[in-house]
Protein backbone atom coordinates (compact mmCIF):
# COMPACT_ATOMS: atom_id res chain seq x y z
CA UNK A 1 232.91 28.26 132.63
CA UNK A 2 231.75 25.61 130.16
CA UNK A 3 232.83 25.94 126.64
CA UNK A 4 230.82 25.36 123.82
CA UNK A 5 231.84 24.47 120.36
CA UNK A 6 228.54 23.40 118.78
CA UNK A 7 229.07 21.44 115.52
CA UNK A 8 226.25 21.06 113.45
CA UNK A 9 226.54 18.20 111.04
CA UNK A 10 222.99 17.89 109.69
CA UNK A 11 222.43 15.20 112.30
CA UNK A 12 219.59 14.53 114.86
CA UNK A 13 220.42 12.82 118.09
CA UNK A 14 219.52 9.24 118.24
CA UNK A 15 217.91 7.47 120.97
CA UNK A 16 218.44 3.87 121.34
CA UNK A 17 219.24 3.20 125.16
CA UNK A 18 216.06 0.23 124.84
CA UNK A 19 217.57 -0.81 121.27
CA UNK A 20 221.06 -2.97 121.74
CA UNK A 21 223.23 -4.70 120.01
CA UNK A 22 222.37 -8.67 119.04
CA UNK A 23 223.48 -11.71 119.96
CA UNK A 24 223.11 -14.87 118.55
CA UNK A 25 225.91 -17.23 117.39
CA UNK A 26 226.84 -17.27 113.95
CA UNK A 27 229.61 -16.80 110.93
CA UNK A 28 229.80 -16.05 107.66
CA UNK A 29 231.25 -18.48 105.19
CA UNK A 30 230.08 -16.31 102.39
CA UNK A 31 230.01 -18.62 98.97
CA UNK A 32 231.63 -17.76 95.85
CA UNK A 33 229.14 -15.45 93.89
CA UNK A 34 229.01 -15.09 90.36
CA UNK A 35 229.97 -11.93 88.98
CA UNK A 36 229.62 -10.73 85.68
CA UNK A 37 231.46 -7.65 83.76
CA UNK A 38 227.84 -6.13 82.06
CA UNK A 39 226.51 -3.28 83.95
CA UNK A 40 223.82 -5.44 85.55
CA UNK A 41 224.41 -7.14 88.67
CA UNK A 42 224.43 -11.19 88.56
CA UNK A 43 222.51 -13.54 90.51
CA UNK A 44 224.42 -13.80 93.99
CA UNK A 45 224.49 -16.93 96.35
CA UNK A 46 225.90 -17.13 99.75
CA UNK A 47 225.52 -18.36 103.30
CA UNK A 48 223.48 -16.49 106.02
CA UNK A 49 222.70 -17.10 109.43
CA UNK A 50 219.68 -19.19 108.04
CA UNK A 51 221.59 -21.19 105.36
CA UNK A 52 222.41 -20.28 101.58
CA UNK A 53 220.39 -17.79 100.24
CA UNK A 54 220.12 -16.56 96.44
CA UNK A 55 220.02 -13.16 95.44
CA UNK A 56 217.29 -12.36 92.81
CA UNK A 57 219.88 -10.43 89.93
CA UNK A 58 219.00 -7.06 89.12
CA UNK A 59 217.81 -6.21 93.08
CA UNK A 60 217.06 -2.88 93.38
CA UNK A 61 214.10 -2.37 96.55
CA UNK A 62 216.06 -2.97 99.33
CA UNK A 63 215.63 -2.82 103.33
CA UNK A 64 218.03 -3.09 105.83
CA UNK A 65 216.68 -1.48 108.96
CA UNK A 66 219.57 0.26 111.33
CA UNK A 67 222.09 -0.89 108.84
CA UNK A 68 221.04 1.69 105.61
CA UNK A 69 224.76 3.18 107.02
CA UNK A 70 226.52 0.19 104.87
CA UNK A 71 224.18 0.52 101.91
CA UNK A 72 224.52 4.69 101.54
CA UNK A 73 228.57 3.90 102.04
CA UNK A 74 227.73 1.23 98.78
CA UNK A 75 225.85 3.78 97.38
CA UNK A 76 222.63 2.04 97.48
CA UNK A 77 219.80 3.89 99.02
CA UNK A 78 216.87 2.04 100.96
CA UNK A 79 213.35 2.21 100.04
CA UNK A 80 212.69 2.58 103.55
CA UNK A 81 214.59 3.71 106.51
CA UNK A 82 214.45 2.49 110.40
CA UNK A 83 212.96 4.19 113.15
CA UNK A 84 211.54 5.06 116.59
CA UNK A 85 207.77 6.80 115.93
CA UNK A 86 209.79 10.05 114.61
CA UNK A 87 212.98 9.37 115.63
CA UNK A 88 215.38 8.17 112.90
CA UNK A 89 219.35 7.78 112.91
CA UNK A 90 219.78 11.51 112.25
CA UNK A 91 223.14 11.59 110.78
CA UNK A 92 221.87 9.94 107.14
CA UNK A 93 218.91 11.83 106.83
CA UNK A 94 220.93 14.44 104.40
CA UNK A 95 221.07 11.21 102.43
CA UNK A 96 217.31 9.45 103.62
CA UNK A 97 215.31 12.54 103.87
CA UNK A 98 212.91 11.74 101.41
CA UNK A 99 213.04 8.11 101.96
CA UNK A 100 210.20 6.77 103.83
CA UNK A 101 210.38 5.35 107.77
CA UNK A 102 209.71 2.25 108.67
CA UNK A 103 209.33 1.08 112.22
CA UNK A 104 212.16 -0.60 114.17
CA UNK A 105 210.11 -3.89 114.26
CA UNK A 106 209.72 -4.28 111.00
CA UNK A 107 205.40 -5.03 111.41
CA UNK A 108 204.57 -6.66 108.27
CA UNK A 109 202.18 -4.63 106.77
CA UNK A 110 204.85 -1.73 106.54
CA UNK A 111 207.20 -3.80 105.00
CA UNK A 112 204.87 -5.49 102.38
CA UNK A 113 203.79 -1.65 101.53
CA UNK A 114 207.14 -0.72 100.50
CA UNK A 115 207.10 -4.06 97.82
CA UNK A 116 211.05 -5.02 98.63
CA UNK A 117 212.91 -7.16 96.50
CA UNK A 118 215.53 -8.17 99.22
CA UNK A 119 214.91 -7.28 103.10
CA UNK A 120 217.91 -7.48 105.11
CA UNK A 121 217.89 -8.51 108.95
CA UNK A 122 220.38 -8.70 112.12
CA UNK A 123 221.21 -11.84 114.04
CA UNK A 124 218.46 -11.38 116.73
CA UNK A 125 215.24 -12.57 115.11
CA UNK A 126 213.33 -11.87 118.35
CA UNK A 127 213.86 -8.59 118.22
CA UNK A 128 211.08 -7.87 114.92
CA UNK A 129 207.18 -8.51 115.45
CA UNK A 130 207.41 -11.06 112.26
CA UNK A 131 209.17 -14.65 111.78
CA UNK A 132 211.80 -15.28 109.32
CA UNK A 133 209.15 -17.21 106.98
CA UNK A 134 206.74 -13.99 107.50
CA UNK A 135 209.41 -12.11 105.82
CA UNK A 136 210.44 -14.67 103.31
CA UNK A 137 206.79 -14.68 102.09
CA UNK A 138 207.31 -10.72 101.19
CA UNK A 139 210.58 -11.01 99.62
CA UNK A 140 213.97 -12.95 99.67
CA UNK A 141 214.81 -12.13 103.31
CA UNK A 142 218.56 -12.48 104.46
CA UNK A 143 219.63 -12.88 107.86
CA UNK A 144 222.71 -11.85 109.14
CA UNK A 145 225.12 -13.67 111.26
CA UNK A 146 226.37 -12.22 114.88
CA UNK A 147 229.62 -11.24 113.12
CA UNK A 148 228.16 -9.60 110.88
CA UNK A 149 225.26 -7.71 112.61
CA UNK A 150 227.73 -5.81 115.33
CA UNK A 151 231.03 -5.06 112.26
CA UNK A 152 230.46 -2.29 110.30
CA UNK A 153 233.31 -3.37 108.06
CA UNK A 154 232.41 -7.11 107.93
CA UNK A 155 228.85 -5.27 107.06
CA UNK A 156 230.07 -3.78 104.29
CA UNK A 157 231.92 -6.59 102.61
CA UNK A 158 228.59 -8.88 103.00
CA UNK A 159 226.37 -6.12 101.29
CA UNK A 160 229.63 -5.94 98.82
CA UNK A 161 228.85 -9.75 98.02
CA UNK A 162 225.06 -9.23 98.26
CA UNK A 163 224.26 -6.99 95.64
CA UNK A 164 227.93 -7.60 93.09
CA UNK A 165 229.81 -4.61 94.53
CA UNK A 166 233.04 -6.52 96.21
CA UNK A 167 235.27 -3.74 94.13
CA UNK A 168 233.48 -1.04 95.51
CA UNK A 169 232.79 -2.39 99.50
CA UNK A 170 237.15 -2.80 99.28
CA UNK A 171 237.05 0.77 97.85
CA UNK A 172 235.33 2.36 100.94
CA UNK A 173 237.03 0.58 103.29
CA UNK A 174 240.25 1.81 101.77
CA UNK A 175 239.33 5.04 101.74
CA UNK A 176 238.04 4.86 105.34
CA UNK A 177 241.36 3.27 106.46
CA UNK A 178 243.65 6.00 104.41
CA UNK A 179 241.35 8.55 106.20
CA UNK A 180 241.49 6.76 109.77
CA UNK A 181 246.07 7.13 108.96
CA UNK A 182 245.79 10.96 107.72
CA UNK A 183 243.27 12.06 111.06
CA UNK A 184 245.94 9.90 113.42
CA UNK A 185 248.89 11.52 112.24
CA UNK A 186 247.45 14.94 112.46
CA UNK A 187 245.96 14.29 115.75
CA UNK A 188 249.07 13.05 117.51
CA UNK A 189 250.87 16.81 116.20
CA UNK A 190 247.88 18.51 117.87
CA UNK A 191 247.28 16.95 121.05
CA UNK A 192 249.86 14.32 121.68
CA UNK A 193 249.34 12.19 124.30
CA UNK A 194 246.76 14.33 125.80
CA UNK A 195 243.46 11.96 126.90
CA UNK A 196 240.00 12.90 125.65
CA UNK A 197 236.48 11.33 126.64
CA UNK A 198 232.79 11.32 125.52
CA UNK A 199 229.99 12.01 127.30
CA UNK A 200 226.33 11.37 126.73
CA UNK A 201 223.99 13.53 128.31
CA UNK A 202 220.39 12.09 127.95
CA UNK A 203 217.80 13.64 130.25
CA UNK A 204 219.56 14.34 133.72
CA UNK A 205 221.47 11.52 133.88
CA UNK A 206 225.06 10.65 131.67
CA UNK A 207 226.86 7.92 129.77
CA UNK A 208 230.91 8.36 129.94
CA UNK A 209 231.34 5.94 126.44
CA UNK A 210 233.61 3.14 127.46
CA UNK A 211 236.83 2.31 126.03
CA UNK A 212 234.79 0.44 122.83
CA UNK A 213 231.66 2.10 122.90
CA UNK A 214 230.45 2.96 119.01
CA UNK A 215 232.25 5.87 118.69
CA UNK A 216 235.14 5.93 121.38
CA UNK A 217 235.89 3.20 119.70
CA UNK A 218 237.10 5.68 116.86
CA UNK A 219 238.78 7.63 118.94
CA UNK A 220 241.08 5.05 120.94
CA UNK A 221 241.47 1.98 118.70
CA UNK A 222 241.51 3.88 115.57
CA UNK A 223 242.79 7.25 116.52
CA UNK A 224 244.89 6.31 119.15
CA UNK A 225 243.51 8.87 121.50
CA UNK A 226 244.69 8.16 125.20
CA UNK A 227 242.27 7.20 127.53
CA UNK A 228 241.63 9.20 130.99
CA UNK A 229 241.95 6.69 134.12
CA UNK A 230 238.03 6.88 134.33
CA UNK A 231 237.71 4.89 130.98
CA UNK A 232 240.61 3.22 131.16
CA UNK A 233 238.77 1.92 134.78
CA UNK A 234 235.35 1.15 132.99
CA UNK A 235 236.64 -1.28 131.33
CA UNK A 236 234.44 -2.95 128.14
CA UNK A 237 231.22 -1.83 126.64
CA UNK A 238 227.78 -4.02 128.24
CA UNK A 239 225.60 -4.16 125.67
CA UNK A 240 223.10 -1.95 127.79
CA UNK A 241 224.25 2.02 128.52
CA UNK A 242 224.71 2.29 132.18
CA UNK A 243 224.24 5.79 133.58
CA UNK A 244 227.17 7.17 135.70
CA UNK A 245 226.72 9.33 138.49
CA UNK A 246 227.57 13.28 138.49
CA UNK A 247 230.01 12.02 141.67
CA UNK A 248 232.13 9.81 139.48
CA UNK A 249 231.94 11.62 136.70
CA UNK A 250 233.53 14.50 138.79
CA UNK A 251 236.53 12.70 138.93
CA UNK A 252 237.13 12.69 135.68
CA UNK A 253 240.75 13.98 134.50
CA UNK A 254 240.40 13.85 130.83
CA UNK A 255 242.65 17.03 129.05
CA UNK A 256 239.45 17.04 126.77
CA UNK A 257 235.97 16.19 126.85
CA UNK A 258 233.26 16.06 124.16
CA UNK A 259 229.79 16.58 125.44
CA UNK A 260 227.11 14.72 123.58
CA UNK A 261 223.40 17.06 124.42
CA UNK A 262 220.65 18.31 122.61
CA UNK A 263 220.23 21.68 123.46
CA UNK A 264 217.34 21.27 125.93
CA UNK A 265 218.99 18.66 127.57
CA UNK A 266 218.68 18.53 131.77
CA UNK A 267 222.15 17.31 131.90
CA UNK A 268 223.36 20.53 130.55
CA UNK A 269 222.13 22.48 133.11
CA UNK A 270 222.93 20.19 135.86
CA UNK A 271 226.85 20.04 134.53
CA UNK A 272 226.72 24.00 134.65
CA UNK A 273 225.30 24.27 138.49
CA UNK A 274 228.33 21.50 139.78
CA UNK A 275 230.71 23.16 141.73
CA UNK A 276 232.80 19.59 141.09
CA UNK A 277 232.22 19.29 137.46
CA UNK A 278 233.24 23.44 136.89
CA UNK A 279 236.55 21.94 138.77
CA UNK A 280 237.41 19.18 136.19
CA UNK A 281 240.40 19.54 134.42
CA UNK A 282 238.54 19.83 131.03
CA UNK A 283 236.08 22.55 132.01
CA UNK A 284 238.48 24.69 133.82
CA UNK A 285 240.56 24.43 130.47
CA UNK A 286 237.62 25.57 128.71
CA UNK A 287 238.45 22.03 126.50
CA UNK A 288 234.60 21.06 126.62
CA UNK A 289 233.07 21.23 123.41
CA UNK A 290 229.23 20.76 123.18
CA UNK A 291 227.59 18.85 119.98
CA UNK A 292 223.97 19.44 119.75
CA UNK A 293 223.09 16.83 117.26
CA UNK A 294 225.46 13.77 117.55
CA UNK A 295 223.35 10.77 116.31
CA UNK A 296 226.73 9.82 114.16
CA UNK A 297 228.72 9.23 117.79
CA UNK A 298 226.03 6.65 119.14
CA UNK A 299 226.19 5.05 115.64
CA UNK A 300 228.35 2.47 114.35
CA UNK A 301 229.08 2.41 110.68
CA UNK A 302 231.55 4.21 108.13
CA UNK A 303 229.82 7.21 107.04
CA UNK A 304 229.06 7.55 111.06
CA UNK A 305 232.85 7.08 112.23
CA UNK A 306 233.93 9.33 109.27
CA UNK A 307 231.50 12.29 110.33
CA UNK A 308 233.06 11.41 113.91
CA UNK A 309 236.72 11.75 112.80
CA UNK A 310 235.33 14.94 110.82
CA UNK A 311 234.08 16.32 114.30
CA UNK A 312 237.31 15.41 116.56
CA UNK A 313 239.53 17.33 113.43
CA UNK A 314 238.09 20.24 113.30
CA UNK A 315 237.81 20.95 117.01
CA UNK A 316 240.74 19.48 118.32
CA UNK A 317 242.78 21.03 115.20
CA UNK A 318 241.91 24.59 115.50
C-alpha cells in the first residue's frame, strides 16, 4: 500500500511544463565595480548579454521575473513577482505574499505600473511580449547571459555585483555549500548507498526527473544519492519534460521514491489502481513519500535546493 509522508513547506506546486529553460549564447565578463564602505550602495558597472550596463546607485525597485529566488537569498525583495494568471513559484510566497504578480511576459504596461528602477531579464529575449529598448525606456534593463540565466550560483554572484553585495552573495553560497557537506554526511549514515528517485505527477501522466533535472540535481550531484538504473538509463535533462509511461515507470527499482502530486492529482489515483506500480520495490517497502506542494523541487535556486535538502532530511532521517 502506498505510503504517504506529506510535507508541507508553505509551498504551492508550480507549473511550468510550457516555460523552459533559455538558450542563447553568452558569458559574463563582469567589470570591476566600484564599491564603497558607507551604507549606501555605489554606482555598479558591468557587462551583460547586451554590453556594459551601469547600475543607477542607491537601486532599490527591482524586477527579476522567475529569478526573485537569488534576490530573497540577497535579501532583496522584488516589487513584483512572476507568474502564470494565479499561479506563482509557490515556495517564496512565505517571503512574496504581499508582493504583487506580474505576468511571465513581462507586458509593458505591468511593468511600467510597478515604476522599477532596475528590471532584470534571462538570456532568451523572445520569450517577453516587449524588446530590450521597450524595457530600457522604463528603467535600466539588464540582460543576462546563458550562463547566467540557467546557474543559480553564477545568479547569485551577478546580483552580488549588481546591487554591491559580493560579501554577502559569497556568504550564501558558503552557507549553502557547508549545508550541502552536513545533509551528505548525514545522508550517507542513513541510507548508504541505497538509490532514490523523483517523480512528478501532473494530471495522469508522470515525469521520473532525470539525473540533472532542477532538483535531482540536489540529490545526485550534491548529495550523492545513487541513482536507480531507470535514471541512470535516461540519461540528461531536454530542456522540455517528457512524460514517461506507467509501463516504464513500473520498472523502476529505486529503494526510495519521492512522489511529487497535489492532492487531487489523477496520477495519484492511477499509481494506487497499478497492480505493477503496488509491486515496485519502493511501494512494497512502504518508502514512497507523497509531497503535496513541491514547487521548491521543480525550482532551481538556493532557497529552493535548501527547502529540498530540508525535505530529503527529515524523511529519509526519521
Amino acid at each position: 500500500m502506498l505510503k504517504t509522508r506529506v510535507l508541507v513547506p508553505s509551498i504551492l506546486l508550480f507549473v511550468t511544463l510550457l516555460i523552459t529553460a533559455c538558450s542563447d549564447n553568452g558569458a559574463d565578463n563582469n567589470s570591476d565595480s566600484s564599491n564603497t564602505n558607507d551604507d549606501q550602495s555605489a554606482e555598479v558597472t558591468l557587462d551583460s548579454k547586451m554590453g556594459e550596463v551601469t547600475i543607477p546607485s542607491n537601486t532599490e525597485r527591482v524586477v527579476a521575473p522567475y529569478h526573485e529566488d537569488a534576490l530573497l537569498a540577497l535579501g532583496i525583495t522584488p516589487v513584483a513577482k512572476w507568474a502564470i494568471g494565479e499561479t506563482t513559484q509557490g515556495y517564496l510566497e512565505d517571503q512574496l505574499k504581499d508582493i504583487p504578480k506580474l505576468e511571465w511576459n513581462m507586458p509593458q504596461e505591468q511593468v511600467l505600473n510597478h515604476e522599477p528602477d532596475l528590471i532584470i531579464l534571462e538570456n532568451a529575449l523572445d520569450s517577453y511580449e516587449g524588446s530590450y529598448e521597450d524595457y530600457q525606456k522604463i528603467a535600466t534593463t539588464y540582460v543576462m547571459t546563458e550562463e547566467t540565466t540557467k546557474n543559480w550560483r553564477q545568479q547569485i554572484k551577478t546580483f552580488g555585483k549588481l546591487f554591491d553585495k559580493e560579501s554577502k552573495a559569497q556568504e550564501v553560497l558558503d552557507q549553502y555549500d557547508d549545508k550541502v557537506a552536513n545533509a551528505k554526511e548525514t545522508l550517507n549514515k542513513a541510507i548508504g548507498d541505497e538509490t532514490v528517485a523523483a517523480i512528478w505527477a501532473k494530471g495522469d501522466q508522470f515525469y521520473l526527473f532525470e539525473q540533472n533535472r532542477q532538483s535531482a540535481e540536489v540529490l545526485y550531484s550534491e548529495l550523492g544519492i545513487s541513482q536507480p538504473d531507470l535514471v541512470k538509463e535516461l540519461g540528461k535533462a531536454q530542456t522540455q519534460w517528457n512524460p514517461i509511461s506507467l509501463e516504464k515507470l513500473s520498472k523502476l527499482k529505486a529503494d526510495h521514491v519521492f512522489l511529487l502530486a497535489k492532492k487531487e492529482e489523477q496520477g495519484l489515483q492511477t499509481l494506487k489502481d497499478s497492480t505493477v506500480w503496488q509491486s515496485t520495490p519502493a511501494v512494497k517497502n512502504d518508502n514512497v513519500y507523497t509531497i503535496h506542494e513541491p514547487s521548491n523541487w521543480t525550482n532551481n535556486g538556493l532557497i529552493a535546493s535548501k527547502q529540498t535538502i530540508e525535505d530529503v532530511l527529515e524523511t529519509l532521517t526519521d
